[in-house]
Protein backbone atom coordinates (compact mmCIF):
# COMPACT_ATOMS: atom_id res chain seq x y z
CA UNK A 1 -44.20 -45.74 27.12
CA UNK A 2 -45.49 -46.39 30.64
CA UNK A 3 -44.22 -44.04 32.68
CA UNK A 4 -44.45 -41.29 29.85
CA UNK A 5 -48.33 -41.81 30.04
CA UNK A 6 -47.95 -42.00 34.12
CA UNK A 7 -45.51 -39.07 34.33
CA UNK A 8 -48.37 -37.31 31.87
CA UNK A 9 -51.04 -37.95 34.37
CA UNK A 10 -49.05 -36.72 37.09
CA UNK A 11 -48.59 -33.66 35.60
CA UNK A 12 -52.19 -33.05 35.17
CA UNK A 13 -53.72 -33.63 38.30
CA UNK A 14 -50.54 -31.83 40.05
CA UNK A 15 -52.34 -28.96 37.71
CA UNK A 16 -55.44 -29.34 38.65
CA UNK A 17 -54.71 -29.67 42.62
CA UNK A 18 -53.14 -26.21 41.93
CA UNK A 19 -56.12 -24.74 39.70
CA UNK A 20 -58.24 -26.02 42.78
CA UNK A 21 -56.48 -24.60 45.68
CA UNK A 22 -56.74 -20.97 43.76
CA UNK A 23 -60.22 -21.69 43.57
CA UNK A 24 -60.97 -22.34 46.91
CA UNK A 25 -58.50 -19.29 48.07
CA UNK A 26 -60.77 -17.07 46.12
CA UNK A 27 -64.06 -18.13 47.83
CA UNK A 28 -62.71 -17.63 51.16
CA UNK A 29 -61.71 -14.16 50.71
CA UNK A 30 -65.06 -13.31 49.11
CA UNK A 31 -66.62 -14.75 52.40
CA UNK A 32 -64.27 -13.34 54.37
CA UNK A 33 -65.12 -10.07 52.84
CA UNK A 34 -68.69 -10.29 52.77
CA UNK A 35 -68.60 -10.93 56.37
CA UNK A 36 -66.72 -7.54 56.55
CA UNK A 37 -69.29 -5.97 54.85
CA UNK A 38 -71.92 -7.17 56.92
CA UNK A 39 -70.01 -6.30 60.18
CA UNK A 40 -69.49 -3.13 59.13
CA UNK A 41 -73.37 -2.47 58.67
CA UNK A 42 -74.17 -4.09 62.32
CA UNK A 43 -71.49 -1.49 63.59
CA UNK A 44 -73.05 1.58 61.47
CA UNK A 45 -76.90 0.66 62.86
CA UNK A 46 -75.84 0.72 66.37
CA UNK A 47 -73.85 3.67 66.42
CA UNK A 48 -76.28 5.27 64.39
CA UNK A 49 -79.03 4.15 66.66
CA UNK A 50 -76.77 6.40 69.77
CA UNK A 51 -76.23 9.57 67.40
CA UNK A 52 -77.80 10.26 63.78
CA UNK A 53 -74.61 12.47 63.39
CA UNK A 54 -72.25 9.62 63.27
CA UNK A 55 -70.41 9.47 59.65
CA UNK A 56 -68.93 6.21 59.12
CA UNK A 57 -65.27 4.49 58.90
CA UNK A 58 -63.25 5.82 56.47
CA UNK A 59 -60.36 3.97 55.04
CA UNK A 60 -58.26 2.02 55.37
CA UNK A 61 -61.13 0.83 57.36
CA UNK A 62 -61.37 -1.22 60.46
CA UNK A 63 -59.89 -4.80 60.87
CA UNK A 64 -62.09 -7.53 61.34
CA UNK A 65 -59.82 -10.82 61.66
CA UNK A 66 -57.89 -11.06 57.81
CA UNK A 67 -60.20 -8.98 56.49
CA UNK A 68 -61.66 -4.82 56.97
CA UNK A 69 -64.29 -2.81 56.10
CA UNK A 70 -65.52 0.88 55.19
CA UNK A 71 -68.55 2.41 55.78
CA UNK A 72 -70.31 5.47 54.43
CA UNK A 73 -73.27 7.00 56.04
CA UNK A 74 -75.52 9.32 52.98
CA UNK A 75 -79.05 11.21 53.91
CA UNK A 76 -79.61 10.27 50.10
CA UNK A 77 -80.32 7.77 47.62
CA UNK A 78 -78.30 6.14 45.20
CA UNK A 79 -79.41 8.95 42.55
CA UNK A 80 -78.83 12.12 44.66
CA UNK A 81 -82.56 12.35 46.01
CA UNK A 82 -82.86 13.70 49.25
CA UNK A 83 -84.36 10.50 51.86
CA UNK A 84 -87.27 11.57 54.01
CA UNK A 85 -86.30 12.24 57.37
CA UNK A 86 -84.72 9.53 59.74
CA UNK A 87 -83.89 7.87 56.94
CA UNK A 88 -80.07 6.99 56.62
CA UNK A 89 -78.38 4.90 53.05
CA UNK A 90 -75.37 3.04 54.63
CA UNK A 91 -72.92 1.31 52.59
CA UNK A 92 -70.52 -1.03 53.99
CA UNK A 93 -67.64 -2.29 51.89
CA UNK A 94 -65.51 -5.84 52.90
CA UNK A 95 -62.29 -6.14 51.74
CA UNK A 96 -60.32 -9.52 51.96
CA UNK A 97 -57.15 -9.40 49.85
CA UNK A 98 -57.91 -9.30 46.56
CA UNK A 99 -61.76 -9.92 46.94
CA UNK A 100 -64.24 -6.56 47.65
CA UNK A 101 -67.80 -6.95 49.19
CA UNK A 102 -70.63 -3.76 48.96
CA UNK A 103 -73.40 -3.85 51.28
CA UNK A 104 -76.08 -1.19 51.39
CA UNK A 105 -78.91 -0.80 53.49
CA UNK A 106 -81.75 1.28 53.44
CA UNK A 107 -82.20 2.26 57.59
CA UNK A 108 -85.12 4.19 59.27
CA UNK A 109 -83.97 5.83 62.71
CA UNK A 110 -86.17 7.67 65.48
CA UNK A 111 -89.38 6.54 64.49
């Protein structure tokens, strides 16, 4: 009866050890991918900041240790409206294996 109870136990913390490790797995690719992301929007106000004309990484993207990231560059908002001028909507997307990060940022250039 002993070591069906301790044989029991084992089982169930070997389970949760496992549940755990997917856990933490999970939370370092979503960091790992919002980093990304927020690489990816340093990169697009920089080059931006040398040429209004630049466009963005399209994918796959550009590697950034385990992880990458897209960017799109849009002269409008999220609804279609035209942004005043200077004005620049960036998006940055991380990606770290099964975990996806979206960053945008509103940016005013030249003035």
């Amino acid at each position: 009866m002993v070591l069906l109870v301790l044989s029991s136990l084992g089982l169930l913390l070997s389970a949760q050890v496992a549940g755990d490790q997917i856990v933490a797995t999970n939370q370092i690719e979503a960091s790992r991918a919002l980093y990304a992301a927020e690489a990816g929007l340093e990169l697009a106000t920089r080059c931006l900041d040398d040429s209004q004309a630049w466009s963005g990484v399209p994918a796959p993207g550009l590697a950034v240790g385990p992880a990458r990231f897209t960017v799109t560059v849009s002269d409008s908002s999220v609804t279609g409206t035209p942004l005043a001028t200077g004005q620049k909507r960036i998006t940055a997307t991380g990606i770290s294996g099964q975990a996806q990060r979206r960053l945008t940022l509103l940016a005013q250039f030249g003035g």
